[in-house]
C-alpha atoms as a PDB file:
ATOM      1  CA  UNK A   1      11.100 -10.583 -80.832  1.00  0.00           C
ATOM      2  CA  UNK A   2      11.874 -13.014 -77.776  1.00  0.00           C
ATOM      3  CA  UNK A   3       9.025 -13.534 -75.152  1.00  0.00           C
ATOM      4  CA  UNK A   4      11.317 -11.719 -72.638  1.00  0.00           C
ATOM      5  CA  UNK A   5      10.790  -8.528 -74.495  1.00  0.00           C
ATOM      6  CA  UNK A   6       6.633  -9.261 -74.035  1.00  0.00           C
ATOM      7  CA  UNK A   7       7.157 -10.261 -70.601  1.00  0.00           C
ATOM      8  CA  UNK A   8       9.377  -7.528 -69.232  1.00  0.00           C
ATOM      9  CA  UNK A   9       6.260  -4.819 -70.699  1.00  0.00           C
ATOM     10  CA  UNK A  10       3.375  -6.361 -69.687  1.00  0.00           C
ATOM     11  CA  UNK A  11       3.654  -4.988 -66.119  1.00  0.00           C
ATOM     12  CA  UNK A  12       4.287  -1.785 -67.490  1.00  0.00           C
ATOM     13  CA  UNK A  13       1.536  -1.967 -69.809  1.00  0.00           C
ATOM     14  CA  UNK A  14      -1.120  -3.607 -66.749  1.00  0.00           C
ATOM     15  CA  UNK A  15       0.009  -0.686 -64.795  1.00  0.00           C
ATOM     16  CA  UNK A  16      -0.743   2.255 -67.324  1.00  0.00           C
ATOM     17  CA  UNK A  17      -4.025   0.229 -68.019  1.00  0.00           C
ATOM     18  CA  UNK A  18      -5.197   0.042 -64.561  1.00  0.00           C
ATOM     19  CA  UNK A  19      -3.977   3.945 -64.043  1.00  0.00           C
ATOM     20  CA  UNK A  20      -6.300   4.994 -66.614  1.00  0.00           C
ATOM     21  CA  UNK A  21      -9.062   3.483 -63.446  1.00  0.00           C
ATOM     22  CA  UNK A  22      -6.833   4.742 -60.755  1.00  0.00           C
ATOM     23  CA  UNK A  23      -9.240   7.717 -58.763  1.00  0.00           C
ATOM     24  CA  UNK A  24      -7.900  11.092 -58.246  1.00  0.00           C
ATOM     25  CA  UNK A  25      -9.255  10.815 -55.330  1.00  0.00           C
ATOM     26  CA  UNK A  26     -10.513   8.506 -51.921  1.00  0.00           C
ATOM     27  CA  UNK A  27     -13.838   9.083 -50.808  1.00  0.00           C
ATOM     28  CA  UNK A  28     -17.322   6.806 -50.323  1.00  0.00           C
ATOM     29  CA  UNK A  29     -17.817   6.485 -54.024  1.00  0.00           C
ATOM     30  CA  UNK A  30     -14.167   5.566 -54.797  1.00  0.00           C
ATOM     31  CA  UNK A  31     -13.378   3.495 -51.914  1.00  0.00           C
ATOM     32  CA  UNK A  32     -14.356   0.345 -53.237  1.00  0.00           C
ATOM     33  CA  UNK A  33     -12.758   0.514 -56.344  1.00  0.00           C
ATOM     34  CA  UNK A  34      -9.399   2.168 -54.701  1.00  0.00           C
ATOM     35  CA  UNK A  35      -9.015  -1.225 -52.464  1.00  0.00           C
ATOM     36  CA  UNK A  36      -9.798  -3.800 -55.101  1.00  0.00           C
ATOM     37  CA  UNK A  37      -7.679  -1.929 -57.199  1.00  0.00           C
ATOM     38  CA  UNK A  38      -5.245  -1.768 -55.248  1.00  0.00           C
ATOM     39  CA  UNK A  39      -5.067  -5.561 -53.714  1.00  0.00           C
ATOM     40  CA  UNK A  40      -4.610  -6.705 -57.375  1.00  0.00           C
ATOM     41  CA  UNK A  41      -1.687  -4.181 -57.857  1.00  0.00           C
ATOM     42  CA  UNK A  42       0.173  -5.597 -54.972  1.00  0.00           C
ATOM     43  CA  UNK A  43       0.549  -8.098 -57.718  1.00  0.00           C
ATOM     44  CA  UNK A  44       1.831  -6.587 -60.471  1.00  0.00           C
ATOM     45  CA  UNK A  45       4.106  -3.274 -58.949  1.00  0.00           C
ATOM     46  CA  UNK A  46       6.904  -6.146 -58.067  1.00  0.00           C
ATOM     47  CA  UNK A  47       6.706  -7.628 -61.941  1.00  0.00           C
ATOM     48  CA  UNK A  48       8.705  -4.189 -62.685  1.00  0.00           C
ATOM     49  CA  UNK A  49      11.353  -5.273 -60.301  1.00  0.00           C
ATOM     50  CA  UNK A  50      11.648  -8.819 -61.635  1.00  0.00           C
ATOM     51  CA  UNK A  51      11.841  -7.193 -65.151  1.00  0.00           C
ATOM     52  CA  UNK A  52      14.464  -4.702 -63.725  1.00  0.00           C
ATOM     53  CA  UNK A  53      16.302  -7.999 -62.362  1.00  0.00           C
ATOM     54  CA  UNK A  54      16.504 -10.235 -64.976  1.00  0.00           C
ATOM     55  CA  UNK A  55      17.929  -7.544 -67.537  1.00  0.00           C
ATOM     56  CA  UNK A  56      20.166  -7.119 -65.777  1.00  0.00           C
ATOM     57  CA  UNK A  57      21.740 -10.212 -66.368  1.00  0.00           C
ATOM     58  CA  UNK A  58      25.080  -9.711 -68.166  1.00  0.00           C
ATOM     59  CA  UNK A  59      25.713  -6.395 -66.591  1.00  0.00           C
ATOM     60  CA  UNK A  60      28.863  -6.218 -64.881  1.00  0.00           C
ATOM     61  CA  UNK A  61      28.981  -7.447 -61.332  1.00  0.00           C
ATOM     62  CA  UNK A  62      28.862  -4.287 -59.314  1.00  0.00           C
ATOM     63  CA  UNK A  63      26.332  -2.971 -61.511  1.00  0.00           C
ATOM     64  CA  UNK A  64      24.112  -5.767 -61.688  1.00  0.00           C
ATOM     65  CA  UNK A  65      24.191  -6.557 -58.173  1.00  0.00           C
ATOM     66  CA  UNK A  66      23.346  -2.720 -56.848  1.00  0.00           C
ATOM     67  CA  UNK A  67      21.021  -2.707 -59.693  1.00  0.00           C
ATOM     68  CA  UNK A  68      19.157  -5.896 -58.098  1.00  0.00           C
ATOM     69  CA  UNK A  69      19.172  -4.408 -54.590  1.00  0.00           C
ATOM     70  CA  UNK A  70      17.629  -1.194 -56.127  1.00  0.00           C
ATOM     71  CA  UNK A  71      14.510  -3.181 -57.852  1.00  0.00           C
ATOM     72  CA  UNK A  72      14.244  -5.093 -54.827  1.00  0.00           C
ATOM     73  CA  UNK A  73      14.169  -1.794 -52.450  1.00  0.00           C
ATOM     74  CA  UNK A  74      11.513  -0.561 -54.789  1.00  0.00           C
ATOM     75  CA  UNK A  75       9.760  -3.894 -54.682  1.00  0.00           C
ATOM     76  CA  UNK A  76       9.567  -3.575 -51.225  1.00  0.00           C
ATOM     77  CA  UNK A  77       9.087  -0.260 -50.327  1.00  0.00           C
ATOM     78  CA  UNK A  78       6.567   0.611 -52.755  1.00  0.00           C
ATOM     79  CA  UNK A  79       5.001  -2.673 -52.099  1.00  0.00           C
ATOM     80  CA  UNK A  80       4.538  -1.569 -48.640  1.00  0.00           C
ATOM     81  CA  UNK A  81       2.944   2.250 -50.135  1.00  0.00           C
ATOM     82  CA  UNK A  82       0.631   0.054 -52.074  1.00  0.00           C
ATOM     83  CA  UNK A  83      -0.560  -1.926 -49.128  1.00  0.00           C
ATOM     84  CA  UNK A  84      -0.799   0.506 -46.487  1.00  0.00           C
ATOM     85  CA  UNK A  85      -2.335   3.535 -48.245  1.00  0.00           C
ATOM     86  CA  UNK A  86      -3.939   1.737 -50.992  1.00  0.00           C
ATOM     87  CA  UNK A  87      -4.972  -1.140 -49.701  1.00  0.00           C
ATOM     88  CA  UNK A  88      -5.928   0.035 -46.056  1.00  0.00           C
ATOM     89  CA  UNK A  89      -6.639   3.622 -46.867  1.00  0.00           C
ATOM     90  CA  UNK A  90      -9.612   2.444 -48.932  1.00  0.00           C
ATOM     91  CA  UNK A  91     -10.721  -0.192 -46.525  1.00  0.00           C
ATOM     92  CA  UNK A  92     -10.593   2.520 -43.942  1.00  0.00           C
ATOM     93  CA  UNK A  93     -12.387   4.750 -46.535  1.00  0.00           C
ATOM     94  CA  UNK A  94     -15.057   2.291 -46.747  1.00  0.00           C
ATOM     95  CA  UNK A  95     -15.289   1.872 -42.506  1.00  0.00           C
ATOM     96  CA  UNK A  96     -15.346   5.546 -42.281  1.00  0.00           C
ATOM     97  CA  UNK A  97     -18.223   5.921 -45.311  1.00  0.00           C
ATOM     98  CA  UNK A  98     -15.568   8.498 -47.133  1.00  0.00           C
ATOM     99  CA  UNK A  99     -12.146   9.557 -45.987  1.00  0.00           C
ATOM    100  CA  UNK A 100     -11.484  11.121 -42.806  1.00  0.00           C
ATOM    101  CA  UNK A 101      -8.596  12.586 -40.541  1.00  0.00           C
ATOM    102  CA  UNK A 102      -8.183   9.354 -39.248  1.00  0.00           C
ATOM    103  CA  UNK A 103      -6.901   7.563 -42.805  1.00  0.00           C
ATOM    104  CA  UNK A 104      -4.778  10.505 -42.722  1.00  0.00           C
ATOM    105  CA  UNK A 105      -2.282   8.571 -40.659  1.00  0.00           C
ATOM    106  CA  UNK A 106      -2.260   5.603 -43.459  1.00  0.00           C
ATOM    107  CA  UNK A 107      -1.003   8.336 -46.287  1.00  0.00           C
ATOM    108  CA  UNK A 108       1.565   9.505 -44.701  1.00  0.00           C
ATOM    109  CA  UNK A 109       3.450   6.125 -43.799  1.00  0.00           C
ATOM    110  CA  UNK A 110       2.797   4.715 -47.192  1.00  0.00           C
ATOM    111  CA  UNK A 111       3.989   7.987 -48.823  1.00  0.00           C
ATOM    112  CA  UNK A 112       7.265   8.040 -46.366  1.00  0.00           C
ATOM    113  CA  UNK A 113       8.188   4.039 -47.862  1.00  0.00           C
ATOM    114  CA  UNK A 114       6.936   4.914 -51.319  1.00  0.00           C
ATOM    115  CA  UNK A 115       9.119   8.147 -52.052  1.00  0.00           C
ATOM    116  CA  UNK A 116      12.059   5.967 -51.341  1.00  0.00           C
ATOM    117  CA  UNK A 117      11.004   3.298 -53.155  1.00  0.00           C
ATOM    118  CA  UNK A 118      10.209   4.830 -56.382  1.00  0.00           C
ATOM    119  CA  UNK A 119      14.339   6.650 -55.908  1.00  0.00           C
ATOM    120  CA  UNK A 120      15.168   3.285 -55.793  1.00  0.00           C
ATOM    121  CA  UNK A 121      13.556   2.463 -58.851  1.00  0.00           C
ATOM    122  CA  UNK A 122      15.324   5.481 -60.365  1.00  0.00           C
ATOM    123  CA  UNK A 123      18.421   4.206 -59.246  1.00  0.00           C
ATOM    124  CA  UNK A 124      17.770   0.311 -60.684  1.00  0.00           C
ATOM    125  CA  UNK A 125      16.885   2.002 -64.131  1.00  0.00           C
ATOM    126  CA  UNK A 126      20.279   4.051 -64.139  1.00  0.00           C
ATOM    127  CA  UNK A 127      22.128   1.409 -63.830  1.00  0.00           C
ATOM    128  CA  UNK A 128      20.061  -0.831 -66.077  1.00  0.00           C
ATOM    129  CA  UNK A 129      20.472   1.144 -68.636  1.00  0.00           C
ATOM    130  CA  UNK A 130      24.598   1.498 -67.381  1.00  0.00           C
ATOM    131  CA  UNK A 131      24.825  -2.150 -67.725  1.00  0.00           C
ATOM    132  CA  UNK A 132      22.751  -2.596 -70.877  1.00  0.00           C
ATOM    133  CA  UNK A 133      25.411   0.074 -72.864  1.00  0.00           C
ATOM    134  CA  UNK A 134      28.319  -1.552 -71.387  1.00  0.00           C
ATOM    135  CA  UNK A 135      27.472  -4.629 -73.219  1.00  0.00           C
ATOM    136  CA  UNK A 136      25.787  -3.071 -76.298  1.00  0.00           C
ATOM    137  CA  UNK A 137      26.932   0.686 -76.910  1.00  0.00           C
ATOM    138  CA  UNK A 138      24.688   3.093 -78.445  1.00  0.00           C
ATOM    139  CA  UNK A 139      21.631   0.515 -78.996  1.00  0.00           C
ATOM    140  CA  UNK A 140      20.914   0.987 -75.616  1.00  0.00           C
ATOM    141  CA  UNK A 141      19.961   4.873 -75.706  1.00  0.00           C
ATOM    142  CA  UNK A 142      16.314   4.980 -76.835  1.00  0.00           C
ATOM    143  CA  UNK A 143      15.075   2.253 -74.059  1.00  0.00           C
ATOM    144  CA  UNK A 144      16.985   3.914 -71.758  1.00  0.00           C
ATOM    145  CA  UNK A 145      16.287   7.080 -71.978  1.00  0.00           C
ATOM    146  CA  UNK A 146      12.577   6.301 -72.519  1.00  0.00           C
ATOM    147  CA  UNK A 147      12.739   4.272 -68.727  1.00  0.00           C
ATOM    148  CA  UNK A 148      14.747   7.085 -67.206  1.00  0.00           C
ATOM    149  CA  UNK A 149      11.706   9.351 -68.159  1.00  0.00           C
ATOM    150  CA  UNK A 150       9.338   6.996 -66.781  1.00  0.00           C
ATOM    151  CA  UNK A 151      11.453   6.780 -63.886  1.00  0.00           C
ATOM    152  CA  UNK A 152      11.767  10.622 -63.270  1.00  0.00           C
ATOM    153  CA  UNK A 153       7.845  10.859 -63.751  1.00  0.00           C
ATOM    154  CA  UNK A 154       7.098   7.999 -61.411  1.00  0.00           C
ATOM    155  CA  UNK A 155       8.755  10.271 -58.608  1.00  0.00           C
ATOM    156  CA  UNK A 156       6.002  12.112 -58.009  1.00  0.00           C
ATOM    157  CA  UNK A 157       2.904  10.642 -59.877  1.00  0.00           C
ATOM    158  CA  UNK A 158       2.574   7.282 -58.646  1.00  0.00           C
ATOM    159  CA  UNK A 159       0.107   5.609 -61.362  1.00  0.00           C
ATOM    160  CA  UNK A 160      -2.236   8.786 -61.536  1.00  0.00           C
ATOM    161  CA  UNK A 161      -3.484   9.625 -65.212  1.00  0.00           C
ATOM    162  CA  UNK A 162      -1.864  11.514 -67.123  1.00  0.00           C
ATOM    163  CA  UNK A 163       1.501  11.759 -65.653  1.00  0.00           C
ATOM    164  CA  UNK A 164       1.866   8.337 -63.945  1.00  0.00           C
ATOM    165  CA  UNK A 165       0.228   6.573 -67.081  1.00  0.00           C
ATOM    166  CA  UNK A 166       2.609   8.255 -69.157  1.00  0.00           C
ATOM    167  CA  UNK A 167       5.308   6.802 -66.802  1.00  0.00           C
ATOM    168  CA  UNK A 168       3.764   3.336 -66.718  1.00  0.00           C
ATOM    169  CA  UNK A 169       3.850   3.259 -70.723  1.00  0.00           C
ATOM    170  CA  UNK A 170       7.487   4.396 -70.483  1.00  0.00           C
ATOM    171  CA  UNK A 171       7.996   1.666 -68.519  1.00  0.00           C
ATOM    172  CA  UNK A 172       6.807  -0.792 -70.688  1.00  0.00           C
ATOM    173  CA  UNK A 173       8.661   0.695 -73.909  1.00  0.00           C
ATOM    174  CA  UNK A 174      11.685   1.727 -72.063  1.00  0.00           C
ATOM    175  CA  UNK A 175      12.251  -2.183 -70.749  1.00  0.00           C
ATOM    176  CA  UNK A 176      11.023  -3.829 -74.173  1.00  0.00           C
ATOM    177  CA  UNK A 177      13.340  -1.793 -75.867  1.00  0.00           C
ATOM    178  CA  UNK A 178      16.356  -2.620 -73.595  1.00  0.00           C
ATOM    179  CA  UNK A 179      15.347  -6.116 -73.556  1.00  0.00           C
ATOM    180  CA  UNK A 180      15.242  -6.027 -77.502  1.00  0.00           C
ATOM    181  CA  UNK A 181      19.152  -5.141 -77.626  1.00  0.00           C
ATOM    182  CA  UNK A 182      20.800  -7.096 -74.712  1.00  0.00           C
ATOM    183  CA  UNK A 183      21.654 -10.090 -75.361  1.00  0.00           C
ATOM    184  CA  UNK A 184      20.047 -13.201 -74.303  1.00  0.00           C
ATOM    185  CA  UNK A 185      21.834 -15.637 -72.589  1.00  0.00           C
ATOM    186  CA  UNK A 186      20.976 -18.938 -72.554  1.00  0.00           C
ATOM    187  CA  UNK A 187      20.784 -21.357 -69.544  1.00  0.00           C
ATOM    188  CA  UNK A 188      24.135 -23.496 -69.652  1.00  0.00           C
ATOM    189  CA  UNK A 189      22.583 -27.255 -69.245  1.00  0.00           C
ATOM    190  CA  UNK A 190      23.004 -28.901 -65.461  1.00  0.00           C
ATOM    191  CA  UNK A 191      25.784 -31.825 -65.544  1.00  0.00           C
ATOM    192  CA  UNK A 192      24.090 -34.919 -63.662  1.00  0.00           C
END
Protein backbone atom coordinates (compact mmCIF):
# COMPACT_ATOMS: atom_id res chain seq x y z
CA UNK A 1 0.00 0.00 0.00
CA UNK A 2 1.55 3.57 -0.85
CA UNK A 3 1.33 6.31 1.93
CA UNK A 4 -1.05 8.20 -0.44
CA UNK A 5 -3.65 5.58 0.12
CA UNK A 6 -3.12 6.32 4.27
CA UNK A 7 -3.05 9.88 3.65
CA UNK A 8 -6.01 10.43 1.38
CA UNK A 9 -8.28 8.38 4.52
CA UNK A 10 -7.10 9.84 7.39
CA UNK A 11 -9.36 12.91 7.00
CA UNK A 12 -12.08 10.73 6.39
CA UNK A 13 -11.33 8.61 9.20
CA UNK A 14 -10.58 12.06 11.78
CA UNK A 15 -13.90 13.15 10.58
CA UNK A 16 -16.08 9.96 11.39
CA UNK A 17 -13.99 9.90 14.70
CA UNK A 18 -14.73 13.32 15.78
CA UNK A 19 -18.62 12.76 14.52
CA UNK A 20 -18.98 10.06 16.91
CA UNK A 21 -18.39 13.59 19.59
CA UNK A 22 -20.29 15.79 17.28
CA UNK A 23 -23.71 17.00 19.61
CA UNK A 24 -27.08 16.57 18.24
CA UNK A 25 -27.60 19.49 19.51
CA UNK A 26 -26.28 23.42 20.69
CA UNK A 27 -27.18 24.43 23.98
CA UNK A 28 -25.15 25.58 27.46
CA UNK A 29 -23.87 22.11 28.06
CA UNK A 30 -22.74 21.51 24.44
CA UNK A 31 -21.49 24.82 23.58
CA UNK A 32 -18.11 24.39 24.61
CA UNK A 33 -17.44 21.31 23.10
CA UNK A 34 -19.42 22.38 19.69
CA UNK A 35 -16.73 25.41 19.26
CA UNK A 36 -13.57 23.57 20.13
CA UNK A 37 -14.79 21.00 18.06
CA UNK A 38 -15.43 22.78 15.57
CA UNK A 39 -12.17 25.25 15.38
CA UNK A 40 -10.10 22.01 15.03
CA UNK A 41 -12.37 20.80 12.10
CA UNK A 42 -11.74 23.91 10.17
CA UNK A 43 -8.60 21.91 9.89
CA UNK A 44 -9.32 18.82 8.67
CA UNK A 45 -12.89 19.36 6.34
CA UNK A 46 -10.31 20.90 3.53
CA UNK A 47 -7.87 17.56 3.85
CA UNK A 48 -10.96 15.88 1.85
CA UNK A 49 -10.51 18.40 -0.86
CA UNK A 50 -6.73 18.04 -1.09
CA UNK A 51 -7.38 14.22 -1.20
CA UNK A 52 -10.12 14.87 -3.87
CA UNK A 53 -7.27 17.00 -5.73
CA UNK A 54 -4.43 15.06 -5.85
CA UNK A 55 -6.34 11.85 -7.21
CA UNK A 56 -7.18 13.38 -9.50
CA UNK A 57 -4.02 13.58 -11.04
CA UNK A 58 -3.99 11.63 -14.33
CA UNK A 59 -7.59 12.26 -15.03
CA UNK A 60 -8.17 13.79 -18.23
CA UNK A 61 -7.92 17.53 -18.44
CA UNK A 62 -11.50 18.65 -18.39
CA UNK A 63 -12.22 16.25 -15.81
CA UNK A 64 -9.51 16.87 -13.57
CA UNK A 65 -9.67 20.46 -13.74
CA UNK A 66 -13.73 20.76 -12.96
CA UNK A 67 -13.02 18.07 -10.55
CA UNK A 68 -10.39 20.49 -8.71
CA UNK A 69 -12.74 23.48 -8.84
CA UNK A 70 -15.46 21.20 -7.27
CA UNK A 71 -13.13 20.13 -4.09
CA UNK A 72 -12.08 23.56 -3.90
CA UNK A 73 -15.89 24.99 -3.91
CA UNK A 74 -16.50 22.48 -1.20
CA UNK A 75 -13.34 23.50 0.57
CA UNK A 76 -14.55 26.75 0.67
CA UNK A 77 -17.99 26.76 1.10
CA UNK A 78 -18.23 24.26 3.68
CA UNK A 79 -15.25 25.79 5.25
CA UNK A 80 -17.23 28.85 5.61
CA UNK A 81 -20.54 26.44 7.22
CA UNK A 82 -17.95 25.21 9.60
CA UNK A 83 -16.82 28.60 10.72
CA UNK A 84 -19.87 30.52 10.87
CA UNK A 85 -22.35 28.06 12.44
CA UNK A 86 -19.91 25.93 14.13
CA UNK A 87 -17.49 27.95 15.14
CA UNK A 88 -19.59 31.19 15.99
CA UNK A 89 -22.85 29.48 16.70
CA UNK A 90 -21.21 27.87 19.74
CA UNK A 91 -19.31 30.92 20.80
CA UNK A 92 -22.60 32.69 20.58
CA UNK A 93 -24.10 29.65 22.43
CA UNK A 94 -21.70 30.16 25.12
CA UNK A 95 -22.41 34.37 25.24
CA UNK A 96 -26.02 33.62 25.27
CA UNK A 97 -25.62 30.67 28.23
CA UNK A 98 -27.60 28.17 25.61
CA UNK A 99 -28.88 28.91 22.15
CA UNK A 100 -31.21 31.55 21.39
CA UNK A 101 -33.18 33.28 18.43
CA UNK A 102 -30.40 35.36 18.00
CA UNK A 103 -27.72 32.37 16.83
CA UNK A 104 -30.55 31.62 14.69
CA UNK A 105 -29.20 34.06 12.15
CA UNK A 106 -25.60 32.13 12.22
CA UNK A 107 -27.48 28.66 11.03
CA UNK A 108 -28.99 29.81 8.41
CA UNK A 109 -25.94 31.52 6.52
CA UNK A 110 -23.70 28.64 7.27
CA UNK A 111 -26.41 26.18 6.11
CA UNK A 112 -27.06 28.45 2.77
CA UNK A 113 -22.80 28.03 1.91
CA UNK A 114 -22.75 24.50 3.25
CA UNK A 115 -25.65 22.89 1.07
CA UNK A 116 -23.70 24.07 -1.88
CA UNK A 117 -20.66 23.05 -0.75
CA UNK A 118 -21.30 19.56 0.12
CA UNK A 119 -23.13 19.43 -4.03
CA UNK A 120 -19.90 20.40 -4.84
CA UNK A 121 -18.33 17.71 -3.14
CA UNK A 122 -20.82 15.41 -4.88
CA UNK A 123 -19.84 16.75 -8.00
CA UNK A 124 -15.71 16.40 -7.29
CA UNK A 125 -16.45 12.65 -6.32
CA UNK A 126 -18.38 12.02 -9.72
CA UNK A 127 -15.89 12.97 -11.57
CA UNK A 128 -13.17 11.44 -9.42
CA UNK A 129 -14.40 8.44 -9.77
CA UNK A 130 -15.01 9.46 -13.94
CA UNK A 131 -11.40 10.08 -14.13
CA UNK A 132 -10.17 7.21 -11.97
CA UNK A 133 -12.19 4.52 -14.59
CA UNK A 134 -10.97 6.30 -17.53
CA UNK A 135 -7.53 5.36 -16.61
CA UNK A 136 -8.25 2.03 -14.85
CA UNK A 137 -11.70 0.42 -16.00
CA UNK A 138 -13.65 -1.64 -13.73
CA UNK A 139 -11.06 -1.41 -10.64
CA UNK A 140 -12.41 1.74 -10.02
CA UNK A 141 -16.14 0.66 -9.09
CA UNK A 142 -16.00 -0.37 -5.41
CA UNK A 143 -14.11 3.06 -4.23
CA UNK A 144 -16.29 4.79 -6.22
CA UNK A 145 -19.30 3.77 -5.53
CA UNK A 146 -18.45 3.54 -1.80
CA UNK A 147 -17.49 7.73 -2.06
CA UNK A 148 -20.58 8.41 -4.13
CA UNK A 149 -22.55 6.97 -1.07
CA UNK A 150 -20.67 8.98 1.27
CA UNK A 151 -21.20 11.77 -0.92
CA UNK A 152 -25.06 11.35 -1.28
CA UNK A 153 -25.21 10.92 2.66
CA UNK A 154 -23.08 13.95 3.35
CA UNK A 155 -25.99 16.02 1.61
CA UNK A 156 -27.95 16.18 4.33
CA UNK A 157 -26.08 14.84 7.49
CA UNK A 158 -23.17 16.92 7.80
CA UNK A 159 -20.87 14.80 10.35
CA UNK A 160 -23.92 13.86 12.68
CA UNK A 161 -23.78 10.13 14.03
CA UNK A 162 -25.09 7.75 12.45
CA UNK A 163 -25.66 9.01 9.04
CA UNK A 164 -22.81 11.55 8.65
CA UNK A 165 -20.30 9.03 10.39
CA UNK A 166 -21.35 6.53 8.06
CA UNK A 167 -20.53 9.11 5.30
CA UNK A 168 -17.23 10.14 6.86
CA UNK A 169 -16.10 6.30 6.89
CA UNK A 170 -17.22 6.14 3.24
CA UNK A 171 -15.09 8.74 2.69
CA UNK A 172 -12.16 7.32 3.95
CA UNK A 173 -12.73 3.78 2.18
CA UNK A 174 -14.17 5.21 -0.90
CA UNK A 175 -10.74 7.49 -1.48
CA UNK A 176 -8.27 4.65 -0.15
CA UNK A 177 -9.76 2.42 -2.43
CA UNK A 178 -9.52 4.75 -5.50
CA UNK A 179 -6.17 5.74 -4.47
CA UNK A 180 -5.22 1.91 -4.26
CA UNK A 181 -5.99 1.46 -8.17
CA UNK A 182 -4.85 4.74 -9.89
CA UNK A 183 -1.78 4.88 -10.71
CA UNK A 184 0.93 6.76 -9.11
CA UNK A 185 2.85 9.01 -10.93
CA UNK A 186 6.01 9.93 -10.06
CA UNK A 187 7.56 13.47 -9.93
CA UNK A 188 9.69 13.84 -13.27
CA UNK A 189 13.19 15.26 -11.71
CA UNK A 190 13.79 19.34 -12.22
CA UNK A 191 16.67 19.95 -14.98
CA UNK A 192 19.14 22.62 -13.33
Amino acid sequence: MHIRTVLVALPGLVLAAVGVTHPQYLDASTAHHWRDMHVGLAFVFPLVAVAVWVLLEGSPVVVKWVGRAAAFGYAVLYGALDTIAGVGGGAMAIAQNGRTAVIDPLFDVGNALGTPGAWCFLVAAALLFGGIAWQVGWKAVPGGVVLLFGAYLFLDSHIYWPKGVVAMVCFAVGLAALSFVSPVRPVAPRSS
